[in-house]
Protein backbone atom coordinates (compact mmCIF):
# COMPACT_ATOMS: atom_id res chain seq x y z
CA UNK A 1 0.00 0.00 0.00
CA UNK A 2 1.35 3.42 -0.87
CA UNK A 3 0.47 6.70 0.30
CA UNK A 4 1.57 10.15 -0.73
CA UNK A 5 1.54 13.76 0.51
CA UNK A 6 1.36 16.36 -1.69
CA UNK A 7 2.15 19.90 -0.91
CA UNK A 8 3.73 23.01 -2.70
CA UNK A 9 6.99 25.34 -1.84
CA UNK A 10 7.43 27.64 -4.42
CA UNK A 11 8.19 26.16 -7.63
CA UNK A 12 8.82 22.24 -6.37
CA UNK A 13 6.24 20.37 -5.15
CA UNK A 14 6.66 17.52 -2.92
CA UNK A 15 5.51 14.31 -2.06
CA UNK A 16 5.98 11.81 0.74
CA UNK A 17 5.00 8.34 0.03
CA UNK A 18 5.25 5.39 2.65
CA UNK A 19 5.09 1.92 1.45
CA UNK A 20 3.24 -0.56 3.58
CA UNK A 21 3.41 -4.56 3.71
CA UNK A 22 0.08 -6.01 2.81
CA UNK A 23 -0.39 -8.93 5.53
CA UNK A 24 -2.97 -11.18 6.19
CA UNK A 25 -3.12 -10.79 9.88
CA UNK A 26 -1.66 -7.59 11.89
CA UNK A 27 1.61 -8.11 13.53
CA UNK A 28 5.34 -8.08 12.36
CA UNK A 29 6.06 -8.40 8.55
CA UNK A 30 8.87 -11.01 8.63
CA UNK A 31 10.20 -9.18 5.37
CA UNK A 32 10.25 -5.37 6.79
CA UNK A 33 12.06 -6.53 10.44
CA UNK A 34 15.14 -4.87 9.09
CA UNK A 35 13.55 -2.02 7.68
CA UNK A 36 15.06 1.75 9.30
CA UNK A 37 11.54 2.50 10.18
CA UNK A 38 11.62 -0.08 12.61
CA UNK A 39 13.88 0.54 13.99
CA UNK A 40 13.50 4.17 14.34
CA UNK A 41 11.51 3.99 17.31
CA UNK A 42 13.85 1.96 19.12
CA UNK A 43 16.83 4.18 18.55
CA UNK A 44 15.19 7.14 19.82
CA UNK A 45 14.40 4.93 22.84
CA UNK A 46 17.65 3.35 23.69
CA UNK A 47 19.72 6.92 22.13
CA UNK A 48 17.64 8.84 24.78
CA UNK A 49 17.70 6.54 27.47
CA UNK A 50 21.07 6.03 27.78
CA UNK A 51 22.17 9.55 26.73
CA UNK A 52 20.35 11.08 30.20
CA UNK A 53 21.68 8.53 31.86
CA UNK A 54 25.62 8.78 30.65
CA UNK A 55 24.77 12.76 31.68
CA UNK A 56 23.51 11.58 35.38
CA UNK A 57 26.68 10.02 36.04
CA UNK A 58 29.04 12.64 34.40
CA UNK A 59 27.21 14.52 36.94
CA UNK A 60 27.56 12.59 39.91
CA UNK A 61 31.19 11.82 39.32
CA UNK A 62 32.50 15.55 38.82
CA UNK A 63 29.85 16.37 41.48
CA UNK A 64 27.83 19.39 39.48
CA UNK A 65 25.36 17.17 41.85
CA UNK A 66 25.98 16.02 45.60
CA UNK A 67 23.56 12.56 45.92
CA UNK A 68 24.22 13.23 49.72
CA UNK A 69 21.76 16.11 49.57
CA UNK A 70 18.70 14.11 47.52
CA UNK A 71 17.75 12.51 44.08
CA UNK A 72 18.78 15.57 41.23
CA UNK A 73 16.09 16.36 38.62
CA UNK A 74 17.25 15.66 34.73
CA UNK A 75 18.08 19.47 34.57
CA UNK A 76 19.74 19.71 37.03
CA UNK A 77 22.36 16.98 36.00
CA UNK A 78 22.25 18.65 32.83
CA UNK A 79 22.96 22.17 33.68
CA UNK A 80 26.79 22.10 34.04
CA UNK A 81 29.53 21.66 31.73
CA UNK A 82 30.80 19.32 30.46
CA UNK A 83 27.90 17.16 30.34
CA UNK A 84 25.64 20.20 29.56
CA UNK A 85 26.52 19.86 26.03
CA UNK A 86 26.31 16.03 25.81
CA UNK A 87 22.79 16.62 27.50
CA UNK A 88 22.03 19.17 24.52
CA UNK A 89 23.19 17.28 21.59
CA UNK A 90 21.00 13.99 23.57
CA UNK A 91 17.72 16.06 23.78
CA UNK A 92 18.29 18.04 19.81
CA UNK A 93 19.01 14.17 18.50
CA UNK A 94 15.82 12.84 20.41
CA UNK A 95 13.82 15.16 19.22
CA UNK A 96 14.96 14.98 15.66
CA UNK A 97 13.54 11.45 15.57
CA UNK A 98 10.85 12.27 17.38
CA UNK A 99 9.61 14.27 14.66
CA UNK A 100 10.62 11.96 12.44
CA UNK A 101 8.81 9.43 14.08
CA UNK A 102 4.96 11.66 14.54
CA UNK A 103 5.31 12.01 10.46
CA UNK A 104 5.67 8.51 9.55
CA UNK A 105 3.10 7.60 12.06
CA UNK A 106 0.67 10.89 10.90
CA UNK A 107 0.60 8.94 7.32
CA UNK A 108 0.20 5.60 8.38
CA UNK A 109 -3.05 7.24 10.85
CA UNK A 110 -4.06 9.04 7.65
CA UNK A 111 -3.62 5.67 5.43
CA UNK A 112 -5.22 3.56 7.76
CA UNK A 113 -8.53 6.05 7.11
CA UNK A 114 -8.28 8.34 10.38
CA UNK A 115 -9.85 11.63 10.37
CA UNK A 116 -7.68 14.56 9.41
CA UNK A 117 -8.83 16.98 12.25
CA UNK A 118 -7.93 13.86 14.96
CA UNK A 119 -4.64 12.70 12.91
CA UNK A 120 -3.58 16.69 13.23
CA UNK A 121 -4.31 16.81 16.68
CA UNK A 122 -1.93 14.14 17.11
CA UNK A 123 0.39 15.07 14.87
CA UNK A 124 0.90 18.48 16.66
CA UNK A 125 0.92 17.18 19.94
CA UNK A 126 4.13 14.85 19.25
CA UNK A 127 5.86 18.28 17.14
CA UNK A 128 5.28 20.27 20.32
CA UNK A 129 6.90 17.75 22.75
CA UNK A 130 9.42 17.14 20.53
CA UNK A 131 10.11 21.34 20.66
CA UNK A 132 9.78 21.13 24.48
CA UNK A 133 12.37 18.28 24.52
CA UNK A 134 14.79 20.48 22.05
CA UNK A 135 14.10 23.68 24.43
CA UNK A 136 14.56 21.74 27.55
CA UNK A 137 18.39 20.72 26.10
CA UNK A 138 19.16 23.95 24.65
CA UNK A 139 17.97 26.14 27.61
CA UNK A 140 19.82 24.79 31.02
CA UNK A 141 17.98 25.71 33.98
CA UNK A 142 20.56 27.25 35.40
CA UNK A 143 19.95 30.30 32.11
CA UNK A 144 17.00 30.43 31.15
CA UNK A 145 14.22 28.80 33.76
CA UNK A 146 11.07 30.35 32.56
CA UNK A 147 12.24 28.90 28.75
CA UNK A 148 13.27 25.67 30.45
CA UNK A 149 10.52 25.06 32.32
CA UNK A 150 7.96 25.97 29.31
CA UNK A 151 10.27 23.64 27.43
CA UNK A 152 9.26 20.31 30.18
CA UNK A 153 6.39 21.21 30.19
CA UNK A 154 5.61 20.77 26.44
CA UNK A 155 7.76 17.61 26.50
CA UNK A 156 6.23 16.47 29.53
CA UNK A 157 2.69 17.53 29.08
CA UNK A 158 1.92 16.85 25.35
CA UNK A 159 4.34 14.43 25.43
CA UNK A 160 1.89 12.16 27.79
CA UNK A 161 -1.26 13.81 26.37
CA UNK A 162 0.55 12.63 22.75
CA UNK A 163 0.44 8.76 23.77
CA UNK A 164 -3.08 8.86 25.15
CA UNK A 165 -4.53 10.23 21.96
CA UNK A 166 -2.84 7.32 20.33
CA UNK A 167 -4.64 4.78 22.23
CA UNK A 168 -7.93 6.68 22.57
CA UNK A 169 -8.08 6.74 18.95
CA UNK A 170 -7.07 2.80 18.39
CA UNK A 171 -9.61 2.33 21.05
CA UNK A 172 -12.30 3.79 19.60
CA UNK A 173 -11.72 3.58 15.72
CA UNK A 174 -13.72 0.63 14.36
CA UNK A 175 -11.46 -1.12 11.82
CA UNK A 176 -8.29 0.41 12.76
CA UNK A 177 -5.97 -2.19 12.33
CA UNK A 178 -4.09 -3.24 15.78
CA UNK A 179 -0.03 -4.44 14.77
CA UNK A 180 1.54 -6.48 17.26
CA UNK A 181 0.20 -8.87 19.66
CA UNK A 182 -3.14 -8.26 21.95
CA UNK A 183 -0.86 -7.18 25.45
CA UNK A 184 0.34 -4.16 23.43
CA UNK A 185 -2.53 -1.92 23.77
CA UNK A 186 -2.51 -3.06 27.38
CA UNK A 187 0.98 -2.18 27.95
CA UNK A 188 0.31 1.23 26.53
CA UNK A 189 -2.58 1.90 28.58
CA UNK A 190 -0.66 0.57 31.65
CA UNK A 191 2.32 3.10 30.52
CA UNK A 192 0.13 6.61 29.83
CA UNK A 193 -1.60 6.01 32.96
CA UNK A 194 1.49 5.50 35.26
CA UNK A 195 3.00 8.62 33.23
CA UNK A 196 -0.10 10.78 34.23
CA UNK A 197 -0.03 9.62 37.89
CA UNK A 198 3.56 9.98 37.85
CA UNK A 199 3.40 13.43 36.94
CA UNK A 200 0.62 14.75 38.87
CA UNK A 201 2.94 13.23 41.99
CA UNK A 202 6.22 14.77 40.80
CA UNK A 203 3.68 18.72 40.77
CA UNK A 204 2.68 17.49 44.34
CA UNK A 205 5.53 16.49 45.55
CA UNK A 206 7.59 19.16 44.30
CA UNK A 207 5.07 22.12 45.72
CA UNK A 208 5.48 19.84 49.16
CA UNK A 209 9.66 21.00 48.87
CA UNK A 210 9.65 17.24 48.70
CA UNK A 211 12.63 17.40 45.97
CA UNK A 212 13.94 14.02 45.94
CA UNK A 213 10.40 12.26 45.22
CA UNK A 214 9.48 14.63 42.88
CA UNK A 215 12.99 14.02 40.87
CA UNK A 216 12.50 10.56 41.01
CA UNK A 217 9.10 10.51 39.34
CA UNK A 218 10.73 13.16 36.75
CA UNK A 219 13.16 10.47 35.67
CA UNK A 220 10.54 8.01 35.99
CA UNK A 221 8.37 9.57 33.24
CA UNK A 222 10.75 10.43 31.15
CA UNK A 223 11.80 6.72 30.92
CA UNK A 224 7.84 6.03 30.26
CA UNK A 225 7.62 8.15 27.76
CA UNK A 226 10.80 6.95 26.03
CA UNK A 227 9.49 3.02 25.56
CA UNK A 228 6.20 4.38 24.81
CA UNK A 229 7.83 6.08 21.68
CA UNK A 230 9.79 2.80 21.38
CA UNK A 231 6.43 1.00 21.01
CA UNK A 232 5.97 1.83 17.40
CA UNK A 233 8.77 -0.14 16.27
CA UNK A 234 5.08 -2.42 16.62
CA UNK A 235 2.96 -0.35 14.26
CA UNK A 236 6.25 0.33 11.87
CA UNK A 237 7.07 -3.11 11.69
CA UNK A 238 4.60 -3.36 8.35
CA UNK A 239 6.49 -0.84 6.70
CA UNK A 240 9.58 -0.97 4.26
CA UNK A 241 10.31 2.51 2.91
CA UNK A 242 9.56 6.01 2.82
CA UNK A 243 10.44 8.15 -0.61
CA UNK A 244 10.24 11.76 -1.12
CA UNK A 245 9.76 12.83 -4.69
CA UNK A 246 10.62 16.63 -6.02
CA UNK A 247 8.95 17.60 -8.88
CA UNK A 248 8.94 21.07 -10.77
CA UNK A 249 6.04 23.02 -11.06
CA UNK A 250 4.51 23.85 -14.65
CA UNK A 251 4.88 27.73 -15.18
CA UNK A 252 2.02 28.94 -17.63
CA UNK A 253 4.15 32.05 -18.36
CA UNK A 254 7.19 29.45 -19.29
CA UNK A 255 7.80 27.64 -22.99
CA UNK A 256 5.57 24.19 -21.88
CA UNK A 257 7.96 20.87 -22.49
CA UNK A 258 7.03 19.04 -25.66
CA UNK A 259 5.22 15.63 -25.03
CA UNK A 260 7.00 12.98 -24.82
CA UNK A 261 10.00 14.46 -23.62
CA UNK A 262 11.71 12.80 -20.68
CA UNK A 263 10.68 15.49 -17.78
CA UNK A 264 10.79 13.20 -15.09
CA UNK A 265 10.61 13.86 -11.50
CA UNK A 266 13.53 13.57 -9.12
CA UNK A 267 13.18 10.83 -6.75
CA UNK A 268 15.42 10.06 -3.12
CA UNK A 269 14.76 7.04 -1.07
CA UNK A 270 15.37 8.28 2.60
């Protein structure tokens, strides 16, 4: 199955089409296992996961953070150099496939039949965590707090509210199909929800001076959020490419190219 996205810049226009597996049942496509856009998701995952975490103990070893005093928050291990910059290029790198991620999946949504007012509200809600993530890594704590904190709060916030569109929507879509086995969508819903209570605590707990709690539910959620994003490795297992074609736009004011003529569009497999 192929789907394309057509939209116009001037004098190019450009299309995004995303090649799908046709399978009997939903689940993994033996023959797209190897395919980048599987494994997409799980980068991000593992790239983040272990990027925040190579930045806690840069942290805890030059001592930009004293564990004698409590649990630090991500920033916080993030704020000082050198590890401030590893924590930047982390978070800009995350986000990057983030984005790249909420794309592919906004097509597949809008292949699979999903309304374009609901696959937009989705859509935007992954760009804008993404953003928050990129702000949160750009904009230490330490410099710019108000930024930073409307940065988490995007990446936090939409982040979860991202995820829980997701499964409202495969929960109440007739038809949709459902990749991957049955304890999936379970697993999701078990995620979002301990994400939301999770973060609710770490508001609580941090407006009770309660820093260490709080911190630990920040690092909590961020790990949630991660796997949940490393989840669609599921849904992207039936895919096995993604091509971007450029092709010029006909100018009436311009001598038109003579039929037959070999004017063919420019094509890039990414």
């Amino acid at each position: 199955m192929v789907q394309d996205c057509t939209s116009s810049w001037g004098s190019r226009r450009s299309q995004i089409q995303i090649a799908e597996s046709r399978t009997k049942k939903p689940g993994f496509a033996e023959h797209s296992m190897w395919s980048y856009l599987f494994w997409l998701p799980i980068i991000l995952a593992l790239w983040a996961i272990a990027g925040i975490w190579i930045v806690f103990a840069i942290a805890v070893v030059n001592r930009s953070v004293d564990l004698q005093k409590g649990f630090p928050f991500i920033s916080n291990c993030g704020s000082y150099a050198p590890q401030s910059c590893i924590f930047s290029q982390v978070l800009n790198t995350g986000a990057a496939l983030a984005i790249w991620i909420c794309i592919v999946r906004y097509h597949q949504l809008r292949d699979w039949g999903v309304k374009t007012w609901q696959n937009q509200l989705i859509l935007w809600s992954g760009l804008l965590c993404a953003l928050g993530t990129s702000i949160v890594g750009n904009f230490q704590e330490k410099n710019q707090k108000p930024t930073h904190l409307v940065g988490a709060f995007l990446a936090f916030i939409l982040g979860n509210l991202y995820f829980w569109l997701q499964f409202f929507l495969s929960w109440w879509t007739k038809g949709l199909p459902q990749p991957g086995p049955r304890w999936i969508r379970l697993l999701r819903l078990s995620f979002c929800s301990l994400s939301t209570i999770l973060i609710v605590a770490m508001i609580i707990l941090y407006s009770q001076r309660m820093r260490s709690a709080s911190a630990a539910c920040e690092w909590a959620v961020a790990m949630l959020l991660f796997v949940l994003f490393g989840f669609f490795a599921v849904d992207f297992s039936s895919l096995h490419g993604c091509t971007l074609h450029l092709e010029p736009q006909l100018d009436s004011s311009l001598p038109q190219t003579p039929t037959g003529s070999s004017n063919t569009p420019m094509s890039q497999m990414l």
